[in-house]
C-alpha atoms as a PDB file:
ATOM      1  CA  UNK A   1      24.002   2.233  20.138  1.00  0.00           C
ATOM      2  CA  UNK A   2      22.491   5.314  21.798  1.00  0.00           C
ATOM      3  CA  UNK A   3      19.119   5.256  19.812  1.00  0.00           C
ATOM      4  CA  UNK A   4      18.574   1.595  20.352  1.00  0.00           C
ATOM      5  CA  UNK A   5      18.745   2.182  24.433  1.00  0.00           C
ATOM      6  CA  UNK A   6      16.399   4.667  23.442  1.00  0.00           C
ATOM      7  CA  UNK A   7      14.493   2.342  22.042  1.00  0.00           C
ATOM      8  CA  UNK A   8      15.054  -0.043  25.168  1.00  0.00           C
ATOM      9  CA  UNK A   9      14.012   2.737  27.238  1.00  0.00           C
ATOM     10  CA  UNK A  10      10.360   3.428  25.012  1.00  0.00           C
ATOM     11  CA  UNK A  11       9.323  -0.549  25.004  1.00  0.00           C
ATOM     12  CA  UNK A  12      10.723  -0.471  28.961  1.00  0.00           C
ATOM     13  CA  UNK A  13      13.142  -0.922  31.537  1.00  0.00           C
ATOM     14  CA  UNK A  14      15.968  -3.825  31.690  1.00  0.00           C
ATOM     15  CA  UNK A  15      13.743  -5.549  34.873  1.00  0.00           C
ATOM     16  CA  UNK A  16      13.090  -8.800  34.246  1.00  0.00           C
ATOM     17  CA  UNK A  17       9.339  -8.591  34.627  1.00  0.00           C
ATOM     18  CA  UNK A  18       7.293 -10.226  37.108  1.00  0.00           C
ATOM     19  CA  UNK A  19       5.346 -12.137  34.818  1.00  0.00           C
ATOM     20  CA  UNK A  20       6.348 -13.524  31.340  1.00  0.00           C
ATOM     21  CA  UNK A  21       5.289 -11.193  28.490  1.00  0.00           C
ATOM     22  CA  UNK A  22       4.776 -13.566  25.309  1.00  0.00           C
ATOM     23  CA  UNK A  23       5.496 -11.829  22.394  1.00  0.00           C
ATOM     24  CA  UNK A  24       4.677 -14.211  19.578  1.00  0.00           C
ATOM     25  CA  UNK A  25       0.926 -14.838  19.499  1.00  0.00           C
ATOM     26  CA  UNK A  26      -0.712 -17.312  16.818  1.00  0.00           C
ATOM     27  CA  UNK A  27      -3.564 -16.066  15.823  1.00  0.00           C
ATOM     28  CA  UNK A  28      -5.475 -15.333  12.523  1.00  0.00           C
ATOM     29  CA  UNK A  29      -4.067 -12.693  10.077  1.00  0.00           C
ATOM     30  CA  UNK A  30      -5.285  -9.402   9.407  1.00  0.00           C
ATOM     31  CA  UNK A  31      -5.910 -10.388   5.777  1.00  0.00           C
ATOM     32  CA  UNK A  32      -5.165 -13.625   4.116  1.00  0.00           C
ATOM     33  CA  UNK A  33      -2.852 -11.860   1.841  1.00  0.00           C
ATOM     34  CA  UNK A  34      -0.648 -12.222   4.710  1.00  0.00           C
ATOM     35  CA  UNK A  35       0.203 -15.293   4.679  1.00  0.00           C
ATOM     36  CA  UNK A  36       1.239 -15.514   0.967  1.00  0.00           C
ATOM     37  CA  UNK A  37       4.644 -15.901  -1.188  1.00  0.00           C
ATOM     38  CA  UNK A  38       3.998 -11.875  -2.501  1.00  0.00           C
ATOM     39  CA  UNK A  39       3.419 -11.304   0.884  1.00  0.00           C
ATOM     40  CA  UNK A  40       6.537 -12.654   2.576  1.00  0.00           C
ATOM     41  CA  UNK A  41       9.147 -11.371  -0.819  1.00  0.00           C
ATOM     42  CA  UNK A  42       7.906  -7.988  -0.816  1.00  0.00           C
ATOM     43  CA  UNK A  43       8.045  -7.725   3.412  1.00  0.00           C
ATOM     44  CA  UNK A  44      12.185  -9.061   2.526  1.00  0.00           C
ATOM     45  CA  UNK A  45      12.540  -6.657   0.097  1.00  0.00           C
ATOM     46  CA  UNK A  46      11.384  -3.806   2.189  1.00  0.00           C
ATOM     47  CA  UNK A  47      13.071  -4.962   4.830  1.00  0.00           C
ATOM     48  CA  UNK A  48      16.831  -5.024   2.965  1.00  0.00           C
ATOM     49  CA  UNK A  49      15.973  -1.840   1.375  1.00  0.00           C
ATOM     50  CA  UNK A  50      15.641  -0.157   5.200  1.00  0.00           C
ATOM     51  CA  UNK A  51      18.252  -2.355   6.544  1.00  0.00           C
ATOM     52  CA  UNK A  52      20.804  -1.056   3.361  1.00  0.00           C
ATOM     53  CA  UNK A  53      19.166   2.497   3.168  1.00  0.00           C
ATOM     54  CA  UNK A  54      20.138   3.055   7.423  1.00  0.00           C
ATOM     55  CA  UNK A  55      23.572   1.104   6.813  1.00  0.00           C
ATOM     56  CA  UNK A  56      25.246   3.132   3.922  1.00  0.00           C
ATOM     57  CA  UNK A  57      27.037   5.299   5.641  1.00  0.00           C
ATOM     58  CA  UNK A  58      28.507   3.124   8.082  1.00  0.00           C
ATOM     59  CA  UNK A  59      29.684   0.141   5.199  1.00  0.00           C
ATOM     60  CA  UNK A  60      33.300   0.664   5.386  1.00  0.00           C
ATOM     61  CA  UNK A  61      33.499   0.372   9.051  1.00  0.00           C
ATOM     62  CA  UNK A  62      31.046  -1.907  10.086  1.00  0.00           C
ATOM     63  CA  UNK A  63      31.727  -4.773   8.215  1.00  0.00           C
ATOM     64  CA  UNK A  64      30.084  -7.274  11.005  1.00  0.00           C
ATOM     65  CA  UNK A  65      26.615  -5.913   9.495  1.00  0.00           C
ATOM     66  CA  UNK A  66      27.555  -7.531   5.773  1.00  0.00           C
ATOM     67  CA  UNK A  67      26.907 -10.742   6.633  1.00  0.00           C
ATOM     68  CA  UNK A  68      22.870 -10.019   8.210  1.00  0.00           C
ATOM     69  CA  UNK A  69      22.675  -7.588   4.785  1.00  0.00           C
ATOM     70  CA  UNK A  70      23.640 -10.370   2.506  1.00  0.00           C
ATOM     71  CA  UNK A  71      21.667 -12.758   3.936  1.00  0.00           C
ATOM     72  CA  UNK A  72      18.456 -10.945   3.919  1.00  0.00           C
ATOM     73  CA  UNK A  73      18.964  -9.868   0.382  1.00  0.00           C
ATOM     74  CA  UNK A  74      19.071 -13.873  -0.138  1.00  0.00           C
ATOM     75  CA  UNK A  75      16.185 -14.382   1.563  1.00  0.00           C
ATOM     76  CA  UNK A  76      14.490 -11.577  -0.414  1.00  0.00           C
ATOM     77  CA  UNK A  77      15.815 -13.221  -3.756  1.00  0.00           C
ATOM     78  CA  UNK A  78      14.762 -16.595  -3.039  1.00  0.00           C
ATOM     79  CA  UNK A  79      11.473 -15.498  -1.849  1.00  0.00           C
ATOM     80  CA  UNK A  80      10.929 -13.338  -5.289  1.00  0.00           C
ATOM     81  CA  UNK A  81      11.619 -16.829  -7.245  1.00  0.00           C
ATOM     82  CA  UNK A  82       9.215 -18.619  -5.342  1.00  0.00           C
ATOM     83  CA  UNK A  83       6.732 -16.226  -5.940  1.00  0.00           C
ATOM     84  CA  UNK A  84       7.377 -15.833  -9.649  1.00  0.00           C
ATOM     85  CA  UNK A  85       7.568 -20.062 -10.225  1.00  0.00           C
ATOM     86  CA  UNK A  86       4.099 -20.190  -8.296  1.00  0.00           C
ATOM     87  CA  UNK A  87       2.620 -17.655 -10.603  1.00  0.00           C
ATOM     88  CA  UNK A  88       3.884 -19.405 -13.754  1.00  0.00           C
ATOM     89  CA  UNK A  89       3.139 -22.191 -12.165  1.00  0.00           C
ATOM     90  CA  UNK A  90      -0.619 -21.332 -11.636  1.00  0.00           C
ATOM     91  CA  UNK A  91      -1.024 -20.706 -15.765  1.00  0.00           C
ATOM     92  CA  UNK A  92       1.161 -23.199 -16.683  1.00  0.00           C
ATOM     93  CA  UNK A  93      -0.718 -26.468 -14.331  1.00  0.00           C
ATOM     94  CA  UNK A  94       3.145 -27.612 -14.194  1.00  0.00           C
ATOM     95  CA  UNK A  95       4.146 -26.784  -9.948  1.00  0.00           C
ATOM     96  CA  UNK A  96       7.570 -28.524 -10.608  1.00  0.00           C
ATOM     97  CA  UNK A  97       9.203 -29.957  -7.564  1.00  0.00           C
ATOM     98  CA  UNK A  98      10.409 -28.044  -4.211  1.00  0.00           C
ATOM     99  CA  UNK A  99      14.245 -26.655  -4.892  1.00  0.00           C
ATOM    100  CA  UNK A 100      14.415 -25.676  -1.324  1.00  0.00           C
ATOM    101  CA  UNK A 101      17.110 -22.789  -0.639  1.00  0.00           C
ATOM    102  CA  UNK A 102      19.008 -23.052  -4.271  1.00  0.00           C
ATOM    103  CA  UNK A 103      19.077 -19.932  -6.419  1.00  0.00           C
ATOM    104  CA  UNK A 104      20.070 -21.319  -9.250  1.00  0.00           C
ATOM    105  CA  UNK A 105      17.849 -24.116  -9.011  1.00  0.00           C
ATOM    106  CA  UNK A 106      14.809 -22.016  -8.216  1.00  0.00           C
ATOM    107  CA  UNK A 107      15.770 -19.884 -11.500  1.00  0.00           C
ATOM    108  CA  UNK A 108      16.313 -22.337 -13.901  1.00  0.00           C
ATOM    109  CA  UNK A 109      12.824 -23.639 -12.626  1.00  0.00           C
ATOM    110  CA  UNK A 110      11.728 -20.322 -13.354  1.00  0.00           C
ATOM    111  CA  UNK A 111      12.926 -20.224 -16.652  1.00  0.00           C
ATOM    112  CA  UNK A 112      11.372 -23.680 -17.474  1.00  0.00           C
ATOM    113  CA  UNK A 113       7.799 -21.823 -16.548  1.00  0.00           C
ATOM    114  CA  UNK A 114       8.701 -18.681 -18.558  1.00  0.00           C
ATOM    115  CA  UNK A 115      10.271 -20.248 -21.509  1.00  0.00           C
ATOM    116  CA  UNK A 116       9.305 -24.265 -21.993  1.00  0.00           C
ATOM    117  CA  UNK A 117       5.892 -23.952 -20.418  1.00  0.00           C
ATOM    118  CA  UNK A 118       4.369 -20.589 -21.254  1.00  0.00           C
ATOM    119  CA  UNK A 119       6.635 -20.482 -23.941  1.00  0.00           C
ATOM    120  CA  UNK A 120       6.370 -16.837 -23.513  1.00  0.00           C
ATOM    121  CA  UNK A 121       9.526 -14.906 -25.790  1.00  0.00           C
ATOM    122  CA  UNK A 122      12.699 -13.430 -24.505  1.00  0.00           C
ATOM    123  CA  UNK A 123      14.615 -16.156 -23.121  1.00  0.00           C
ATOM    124  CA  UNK A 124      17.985 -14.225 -24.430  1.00  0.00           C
ATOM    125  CA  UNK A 125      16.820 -11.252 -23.523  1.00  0.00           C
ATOM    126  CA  UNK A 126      20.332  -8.942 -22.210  1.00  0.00           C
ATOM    127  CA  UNK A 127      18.450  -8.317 -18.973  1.00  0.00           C
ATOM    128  CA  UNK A 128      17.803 -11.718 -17.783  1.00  0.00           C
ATOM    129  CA  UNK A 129      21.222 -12.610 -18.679  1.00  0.00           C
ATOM    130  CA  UNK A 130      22.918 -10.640 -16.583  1.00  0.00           C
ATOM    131  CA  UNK A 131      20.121 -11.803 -13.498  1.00  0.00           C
ATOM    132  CA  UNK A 132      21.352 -15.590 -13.985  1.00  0.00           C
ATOM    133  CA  UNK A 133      25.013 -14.309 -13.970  1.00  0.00           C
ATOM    134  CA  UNK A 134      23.816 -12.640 -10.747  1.00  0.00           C
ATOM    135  CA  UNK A 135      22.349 -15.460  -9.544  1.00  0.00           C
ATOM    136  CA  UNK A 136      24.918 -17.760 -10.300  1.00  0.00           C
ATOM    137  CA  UNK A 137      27.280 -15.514  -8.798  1.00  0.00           C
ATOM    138  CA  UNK A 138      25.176 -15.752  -5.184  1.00  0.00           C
ATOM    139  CA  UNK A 139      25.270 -19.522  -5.835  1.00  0.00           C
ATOM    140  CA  UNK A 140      28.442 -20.001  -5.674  1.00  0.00           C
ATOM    141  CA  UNK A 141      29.455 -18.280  -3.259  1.00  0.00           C
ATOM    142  CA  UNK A 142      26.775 -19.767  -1.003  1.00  0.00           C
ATOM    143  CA  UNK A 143      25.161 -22.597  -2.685  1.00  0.00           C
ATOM    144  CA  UNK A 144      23.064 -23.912   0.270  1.00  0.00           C
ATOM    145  CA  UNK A 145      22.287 -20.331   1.899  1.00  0.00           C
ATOM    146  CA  UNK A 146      24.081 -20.906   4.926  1.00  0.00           C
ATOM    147  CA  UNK A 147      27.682 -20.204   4.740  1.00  0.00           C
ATOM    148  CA  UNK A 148      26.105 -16.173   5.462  1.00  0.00           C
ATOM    149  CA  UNK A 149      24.131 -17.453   8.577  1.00  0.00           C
ATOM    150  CA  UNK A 150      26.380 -19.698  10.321  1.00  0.00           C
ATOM    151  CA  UNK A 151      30.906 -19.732  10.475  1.00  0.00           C
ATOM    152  CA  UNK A 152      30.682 -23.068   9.558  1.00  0.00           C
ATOM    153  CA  UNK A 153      28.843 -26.261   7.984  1.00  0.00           C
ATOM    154  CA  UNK A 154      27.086 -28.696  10.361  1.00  0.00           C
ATOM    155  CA  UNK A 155      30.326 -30.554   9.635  1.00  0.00           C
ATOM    156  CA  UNK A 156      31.892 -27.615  11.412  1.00  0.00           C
ATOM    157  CA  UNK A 157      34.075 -27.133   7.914  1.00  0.00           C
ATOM    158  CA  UNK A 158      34.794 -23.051   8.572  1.00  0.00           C
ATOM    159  CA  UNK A 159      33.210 -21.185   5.571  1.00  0.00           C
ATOM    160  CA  UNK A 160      35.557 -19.314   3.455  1.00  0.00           C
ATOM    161  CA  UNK A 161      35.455 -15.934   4.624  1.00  0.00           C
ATOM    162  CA  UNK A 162      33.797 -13.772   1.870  1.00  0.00           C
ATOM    163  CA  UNK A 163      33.380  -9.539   1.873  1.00  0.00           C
ATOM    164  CA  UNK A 164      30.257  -8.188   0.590  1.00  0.00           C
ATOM    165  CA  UNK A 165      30.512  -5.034  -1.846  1.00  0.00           C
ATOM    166  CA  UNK A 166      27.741  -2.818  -0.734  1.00  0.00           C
ATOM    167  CA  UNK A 167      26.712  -1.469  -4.170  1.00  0.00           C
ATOM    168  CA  UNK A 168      26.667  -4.389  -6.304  1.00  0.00           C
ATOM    169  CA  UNK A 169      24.871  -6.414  -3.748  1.00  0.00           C
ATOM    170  CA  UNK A 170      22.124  -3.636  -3.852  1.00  0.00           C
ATOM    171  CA  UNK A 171      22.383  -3.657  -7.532  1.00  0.00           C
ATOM    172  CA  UNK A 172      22.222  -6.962  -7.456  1.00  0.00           C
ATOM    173  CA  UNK A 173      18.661  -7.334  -5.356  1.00  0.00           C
ATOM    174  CA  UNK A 174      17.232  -4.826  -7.150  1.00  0.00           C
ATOM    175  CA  UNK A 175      17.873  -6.238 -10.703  1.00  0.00           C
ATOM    176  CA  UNK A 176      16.842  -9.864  -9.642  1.00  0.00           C
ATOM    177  CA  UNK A 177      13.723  -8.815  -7.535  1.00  0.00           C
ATOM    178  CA  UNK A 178      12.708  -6.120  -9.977  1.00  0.00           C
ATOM    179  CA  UNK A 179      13.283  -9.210 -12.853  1.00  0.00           C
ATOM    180  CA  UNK A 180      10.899 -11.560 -10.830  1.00  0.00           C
ATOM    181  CA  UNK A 181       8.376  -8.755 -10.921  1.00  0.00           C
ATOM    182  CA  UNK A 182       8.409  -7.990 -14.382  1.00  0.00           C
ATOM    183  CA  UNK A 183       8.364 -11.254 -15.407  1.00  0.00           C
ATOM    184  CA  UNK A 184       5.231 -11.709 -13.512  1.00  0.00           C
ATOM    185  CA  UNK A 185       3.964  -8.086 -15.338  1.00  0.00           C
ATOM    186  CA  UNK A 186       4.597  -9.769 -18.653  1.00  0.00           C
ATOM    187  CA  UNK A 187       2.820 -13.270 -17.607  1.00  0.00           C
ATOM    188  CA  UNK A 188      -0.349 -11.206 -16.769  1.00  0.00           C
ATOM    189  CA  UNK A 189      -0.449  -9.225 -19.877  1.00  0.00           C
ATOM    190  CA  UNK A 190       0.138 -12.503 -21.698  1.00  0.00           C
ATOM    191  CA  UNK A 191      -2.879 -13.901 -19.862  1.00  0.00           C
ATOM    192  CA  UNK A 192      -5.110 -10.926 -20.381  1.00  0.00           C
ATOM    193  CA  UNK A 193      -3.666 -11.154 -24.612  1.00  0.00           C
ATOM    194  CA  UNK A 194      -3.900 -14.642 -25.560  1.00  0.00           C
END
């Protein structure tokens, strides 16, 4: 707590100011890259990295932290499947149809790209086997990526209370993300072969 008054103290004092200081400006990007699917997955990715690299220590006895951890590693995840579909998507001509927030949706579209559409090889390859027991795992357990932002539905049905094990859910983001990427690695080399 002491280094974020710190912080406090750096951007400025408690005062409420005498005039409003906006702090989200719309304006145009710094590059157009910006504004893109890679963009936004690896800026998640970096961000849950940081977020679980300063929170390792403290795991055991700050469990009110696991539930902002898990859900940016989601976010990350989902994010890396987007990207992936739209890259397949972009050799194959075949965009498919918005999944919204479902993992396993969003990776069984992305095996459709990889496997029926680019009929590129490996579809029972041991490493993306254990991703869609990953991802299936995330599913369901939150199906609808809410139950880690929110106690309850908009039903206000409480969500089933759920502990997050620190090292498999970095294990986890790492092997699903680092899939996503490779997969992408292996469309381009398939583009620049054949």
């Amino acid at each position: 707590m002491g280094e974020f008054l710190d912080l406090l103290n750096d951007v400025g004092n408690f005062e409420i100011p005498t005039q409003f200081e906006r702090f989200l400006h719309r304006e145009e990007p710094p590059s157009m890259s910006d504004q893109t699917l890679s963009f936004f997955a690896y800026s998640y990715e970096v961000a849950f990295r940081e977020m679980a690299t300063a929170l390792k220590e403290r795991w055991r006895h700050n469990g009110l932290l696991q539930a902002p951890l898990f859900y940016v590693a989601r976010h990350s995840v989902e994010l890396h499947l987007k990207w992936a579909i739209e890259e397949f998507a972009s050799y194959t001509g075949d965009s498919g149809k918005d999944y919204g927030h479902s993992l396993l949706d969003l990776w069984n579209e992305l095996k459709r790209q990889q496997f029926d559409l680019a009929a590129l090889p490996g579809e029972m390859d041991p490493w993306g086997l254990h991703v869609e027991k990953l991802i299936k795992h995330m599913h369901n357990t939150d199906p609808k990526g809410d139950s880690f932002r929110y106690p309850h539905s908009v039903s206000k049905k409480l969500f089933a209370y759920t502990r997050v094990e620190f090292d498999g859910l970095v294990k986890a983001h790492d092997h699903i993300t680092s899939y996503c990427g490779a997969s992408m690695d292996v469309l381009a080399d398939y583009r620049s072969n054949y």
